[in-house]
N, C-alpha and C. Protein backbone atom coordinates (compact mmCIF):
# COMPACT_ATOMS: atom_id res chain seq x y z
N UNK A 1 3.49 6.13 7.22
CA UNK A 1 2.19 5.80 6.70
C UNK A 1 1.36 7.08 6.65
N UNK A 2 0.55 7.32 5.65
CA UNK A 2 -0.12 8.15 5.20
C UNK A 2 -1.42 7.99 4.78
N UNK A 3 -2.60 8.42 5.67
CA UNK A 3 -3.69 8.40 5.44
C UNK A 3 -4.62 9.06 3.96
N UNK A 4 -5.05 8.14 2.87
CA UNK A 4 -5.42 9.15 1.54
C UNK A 4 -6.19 10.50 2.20
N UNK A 5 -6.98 10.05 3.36
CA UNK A 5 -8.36 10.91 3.73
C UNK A 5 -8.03 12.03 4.12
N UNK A 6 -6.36 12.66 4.82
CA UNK A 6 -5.89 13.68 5.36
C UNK A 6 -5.16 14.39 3.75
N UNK A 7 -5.11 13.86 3.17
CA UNK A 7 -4.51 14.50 1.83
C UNK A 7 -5.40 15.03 0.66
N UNK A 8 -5.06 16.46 0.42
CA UNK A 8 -6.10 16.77 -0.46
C UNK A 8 -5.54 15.97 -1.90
N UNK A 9 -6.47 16.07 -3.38
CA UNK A 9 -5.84 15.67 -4.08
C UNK A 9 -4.59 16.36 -5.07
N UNK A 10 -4.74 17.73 -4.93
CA UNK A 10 -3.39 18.13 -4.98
C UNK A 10 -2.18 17.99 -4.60
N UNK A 11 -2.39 17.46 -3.09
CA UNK A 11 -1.23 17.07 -2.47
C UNK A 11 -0.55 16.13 -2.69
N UNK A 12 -1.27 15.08 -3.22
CA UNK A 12 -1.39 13.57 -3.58
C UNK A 12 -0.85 13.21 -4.82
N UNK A 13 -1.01 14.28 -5.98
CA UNK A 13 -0.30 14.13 -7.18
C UNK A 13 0.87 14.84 -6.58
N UNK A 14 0.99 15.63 -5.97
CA UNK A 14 2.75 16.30 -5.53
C UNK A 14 3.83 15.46 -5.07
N UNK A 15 2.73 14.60 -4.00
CA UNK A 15 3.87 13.48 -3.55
C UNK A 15 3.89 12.20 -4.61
N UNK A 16 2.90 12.31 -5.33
CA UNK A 16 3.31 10.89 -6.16
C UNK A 16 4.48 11.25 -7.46
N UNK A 17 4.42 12.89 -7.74
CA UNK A 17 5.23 13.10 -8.85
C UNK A 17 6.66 13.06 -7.82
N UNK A 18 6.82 13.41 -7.05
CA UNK A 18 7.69 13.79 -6.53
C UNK A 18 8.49 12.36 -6.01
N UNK A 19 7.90 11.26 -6.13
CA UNK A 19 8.28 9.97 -5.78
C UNK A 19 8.28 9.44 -4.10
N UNK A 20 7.26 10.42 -3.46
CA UNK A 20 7.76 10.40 -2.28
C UNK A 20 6.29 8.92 -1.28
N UNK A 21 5.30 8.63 -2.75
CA UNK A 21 5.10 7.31 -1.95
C UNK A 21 4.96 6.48 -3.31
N UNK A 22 5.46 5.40 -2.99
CA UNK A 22 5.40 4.33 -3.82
C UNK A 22 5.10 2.88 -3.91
N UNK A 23 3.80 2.78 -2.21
CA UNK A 23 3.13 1.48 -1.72
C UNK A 23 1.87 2.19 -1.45
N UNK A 24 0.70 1.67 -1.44
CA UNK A 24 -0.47 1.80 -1.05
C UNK A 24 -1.36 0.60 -0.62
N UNK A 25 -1.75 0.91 0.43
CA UNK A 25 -2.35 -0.41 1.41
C UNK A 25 -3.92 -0.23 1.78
N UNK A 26 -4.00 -0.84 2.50
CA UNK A 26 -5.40 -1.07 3.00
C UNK A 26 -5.67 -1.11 4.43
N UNK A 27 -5.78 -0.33 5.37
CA UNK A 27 -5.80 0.26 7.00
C UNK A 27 -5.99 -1.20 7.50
N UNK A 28 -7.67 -1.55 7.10
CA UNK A 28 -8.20 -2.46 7.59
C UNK A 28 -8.01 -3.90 7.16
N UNK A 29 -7.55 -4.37 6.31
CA UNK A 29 -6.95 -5.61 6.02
C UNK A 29 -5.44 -5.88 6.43
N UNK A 30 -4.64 -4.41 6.35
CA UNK A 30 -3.23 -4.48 6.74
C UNK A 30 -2.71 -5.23 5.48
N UNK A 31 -2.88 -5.10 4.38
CA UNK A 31 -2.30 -5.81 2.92
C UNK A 31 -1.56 -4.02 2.52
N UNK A 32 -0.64 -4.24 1.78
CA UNK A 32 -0.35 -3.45 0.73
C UNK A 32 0.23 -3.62 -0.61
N UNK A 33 0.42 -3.17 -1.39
CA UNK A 33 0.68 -3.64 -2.71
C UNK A 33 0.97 -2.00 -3.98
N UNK A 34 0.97 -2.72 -4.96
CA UNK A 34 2.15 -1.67 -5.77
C UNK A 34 0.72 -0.37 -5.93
N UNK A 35 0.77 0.91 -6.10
CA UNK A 35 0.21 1.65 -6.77
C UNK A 35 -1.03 1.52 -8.00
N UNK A 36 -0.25 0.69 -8.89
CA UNK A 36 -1.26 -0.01 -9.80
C UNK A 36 -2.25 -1.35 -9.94
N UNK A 37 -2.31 -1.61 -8.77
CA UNK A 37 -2.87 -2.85 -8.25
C UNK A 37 -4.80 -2.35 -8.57
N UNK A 38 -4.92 -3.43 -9.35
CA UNK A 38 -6.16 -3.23 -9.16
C UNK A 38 -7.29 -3.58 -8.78
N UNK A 39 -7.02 -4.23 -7.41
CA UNK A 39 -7.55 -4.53 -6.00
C UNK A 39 -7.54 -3.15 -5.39
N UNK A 40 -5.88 -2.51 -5.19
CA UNK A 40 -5.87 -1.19 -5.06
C UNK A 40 -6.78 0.13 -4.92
N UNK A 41 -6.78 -0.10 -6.30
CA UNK A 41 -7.60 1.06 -7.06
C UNK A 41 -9.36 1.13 -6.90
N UNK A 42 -9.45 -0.14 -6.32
CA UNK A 42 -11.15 -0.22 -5.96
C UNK A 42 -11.52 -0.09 -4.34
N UNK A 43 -10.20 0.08 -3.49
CA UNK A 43 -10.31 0.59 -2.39
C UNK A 43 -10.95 1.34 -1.91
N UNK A 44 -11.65 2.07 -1.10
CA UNK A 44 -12.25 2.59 -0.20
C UNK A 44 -11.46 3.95 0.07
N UNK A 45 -11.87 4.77 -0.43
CA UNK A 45 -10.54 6.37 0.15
C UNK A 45 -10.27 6.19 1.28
N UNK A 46 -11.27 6.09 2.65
CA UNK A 46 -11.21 5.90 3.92
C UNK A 46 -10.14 4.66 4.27
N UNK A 47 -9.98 3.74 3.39
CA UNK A 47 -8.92 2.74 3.97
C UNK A 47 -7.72 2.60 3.99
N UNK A 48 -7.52 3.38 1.92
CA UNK A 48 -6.47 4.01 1.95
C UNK A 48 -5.34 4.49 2.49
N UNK A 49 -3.78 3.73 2.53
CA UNK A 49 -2.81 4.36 3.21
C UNK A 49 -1.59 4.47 1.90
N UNK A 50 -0.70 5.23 2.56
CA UNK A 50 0.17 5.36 1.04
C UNK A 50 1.37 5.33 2.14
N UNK A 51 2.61 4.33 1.42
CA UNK A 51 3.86 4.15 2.44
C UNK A 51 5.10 4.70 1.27
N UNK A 52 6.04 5.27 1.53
CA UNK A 52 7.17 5.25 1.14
C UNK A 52 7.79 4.38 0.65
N UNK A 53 8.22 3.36 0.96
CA UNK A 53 8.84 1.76 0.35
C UNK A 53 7.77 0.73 1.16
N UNK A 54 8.31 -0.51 0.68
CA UNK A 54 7.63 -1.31 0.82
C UNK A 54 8.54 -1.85 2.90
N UNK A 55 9.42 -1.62 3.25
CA UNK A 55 10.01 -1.58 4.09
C UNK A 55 8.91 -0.49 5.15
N UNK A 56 8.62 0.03 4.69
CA UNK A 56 7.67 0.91 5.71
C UNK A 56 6.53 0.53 6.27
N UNK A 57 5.87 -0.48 5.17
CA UNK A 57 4.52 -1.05 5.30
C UNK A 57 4.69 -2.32 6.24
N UNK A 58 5.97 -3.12 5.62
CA UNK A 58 6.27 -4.75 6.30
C UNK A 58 6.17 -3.95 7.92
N UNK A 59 7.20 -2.65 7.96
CA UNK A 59 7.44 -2.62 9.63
C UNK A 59 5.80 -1.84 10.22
N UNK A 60 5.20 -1.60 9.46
CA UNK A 60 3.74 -0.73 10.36
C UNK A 60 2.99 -2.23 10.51
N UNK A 61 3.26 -3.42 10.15
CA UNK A 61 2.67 -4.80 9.89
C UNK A 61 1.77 -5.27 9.32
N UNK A 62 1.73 -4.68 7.73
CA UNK A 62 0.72 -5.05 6.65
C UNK A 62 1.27 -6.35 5.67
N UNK A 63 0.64 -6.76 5.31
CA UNK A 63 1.13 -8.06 4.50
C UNK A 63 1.13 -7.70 2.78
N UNK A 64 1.97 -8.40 1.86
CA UNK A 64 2.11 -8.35 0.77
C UNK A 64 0.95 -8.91 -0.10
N UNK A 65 0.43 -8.25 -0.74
CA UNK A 65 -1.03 -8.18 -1.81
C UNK A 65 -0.66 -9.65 -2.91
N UNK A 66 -1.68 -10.64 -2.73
CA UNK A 66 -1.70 -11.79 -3.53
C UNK A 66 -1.56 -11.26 -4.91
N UNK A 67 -2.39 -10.20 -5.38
CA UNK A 67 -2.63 -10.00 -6.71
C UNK A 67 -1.50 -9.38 -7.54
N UNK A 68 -1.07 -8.24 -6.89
CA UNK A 68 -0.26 -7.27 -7.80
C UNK A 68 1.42 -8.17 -7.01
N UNK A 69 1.81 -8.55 -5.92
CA UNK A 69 3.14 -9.25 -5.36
C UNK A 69 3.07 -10.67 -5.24
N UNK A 70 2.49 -11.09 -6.17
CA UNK A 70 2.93 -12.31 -6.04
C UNK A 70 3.93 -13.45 -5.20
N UNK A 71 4.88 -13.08 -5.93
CA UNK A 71 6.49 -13.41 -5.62
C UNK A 71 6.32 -12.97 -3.82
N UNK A 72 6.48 -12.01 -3.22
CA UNK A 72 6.24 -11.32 -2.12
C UNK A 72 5.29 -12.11 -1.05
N UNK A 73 3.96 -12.12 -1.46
CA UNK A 73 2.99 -12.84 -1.30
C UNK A 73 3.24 -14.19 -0.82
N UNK A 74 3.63 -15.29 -1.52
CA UNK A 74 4.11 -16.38 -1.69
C UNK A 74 5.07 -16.54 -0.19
N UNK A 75 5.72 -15.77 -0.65
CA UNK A 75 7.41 -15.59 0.68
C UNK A 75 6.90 -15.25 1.92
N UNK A 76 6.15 -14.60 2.04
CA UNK A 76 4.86 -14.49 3.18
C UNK A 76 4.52 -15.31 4.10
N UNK A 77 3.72 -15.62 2.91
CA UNK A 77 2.74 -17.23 3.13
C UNK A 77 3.36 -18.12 3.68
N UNK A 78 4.53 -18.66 3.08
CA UNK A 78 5.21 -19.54 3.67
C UNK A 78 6.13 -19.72 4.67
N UNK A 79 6.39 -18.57 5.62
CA UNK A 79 7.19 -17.98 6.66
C UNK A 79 5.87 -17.99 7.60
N UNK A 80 4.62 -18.01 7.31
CA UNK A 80 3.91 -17.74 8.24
C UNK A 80 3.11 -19.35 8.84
N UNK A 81 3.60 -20.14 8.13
CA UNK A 81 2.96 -21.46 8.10
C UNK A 81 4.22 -22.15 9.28
């Protein structure tokens, strides 16, 4: 897990060209969801986290984003009931 706030934004296009994160979450809700989520994108820089796979986020214990994971979301939900 990767804090946006410790990353300049140079760094940030390096690792995104470079493929090296490809989940972005939310510290304080513990949700994450795809890159292009645009729940995402109206985030808070400060809350901002960026994970490697989505395997990285389930194990730091963030939950799957209603909006952009649906499918994910759903499978969630219903394991947690």
């Amino acid at each position: 897990m990767i804090r946006h706030s410790t990353l300049t934004d140079q760094q940030l296009r390096l690792m995104l060209r470079a493929g090296e994160l490809n989940m972005a979450g939310n510290a304080k809700l513990k949700i994450y969801g795809t890159l292009h989520c645009a729940s995402g994108k109206r985030m808070k820089k400060e809350n901002r986290v960026f994970f490697s796979d989505e395997q990285q986020a389930i194990e730091a214990g963030f939950r799957p984003c209603g909006h952009c994971m649906k499918l994910a979301y759903m499978k969630w939900k219903n394991a947690t009931l």
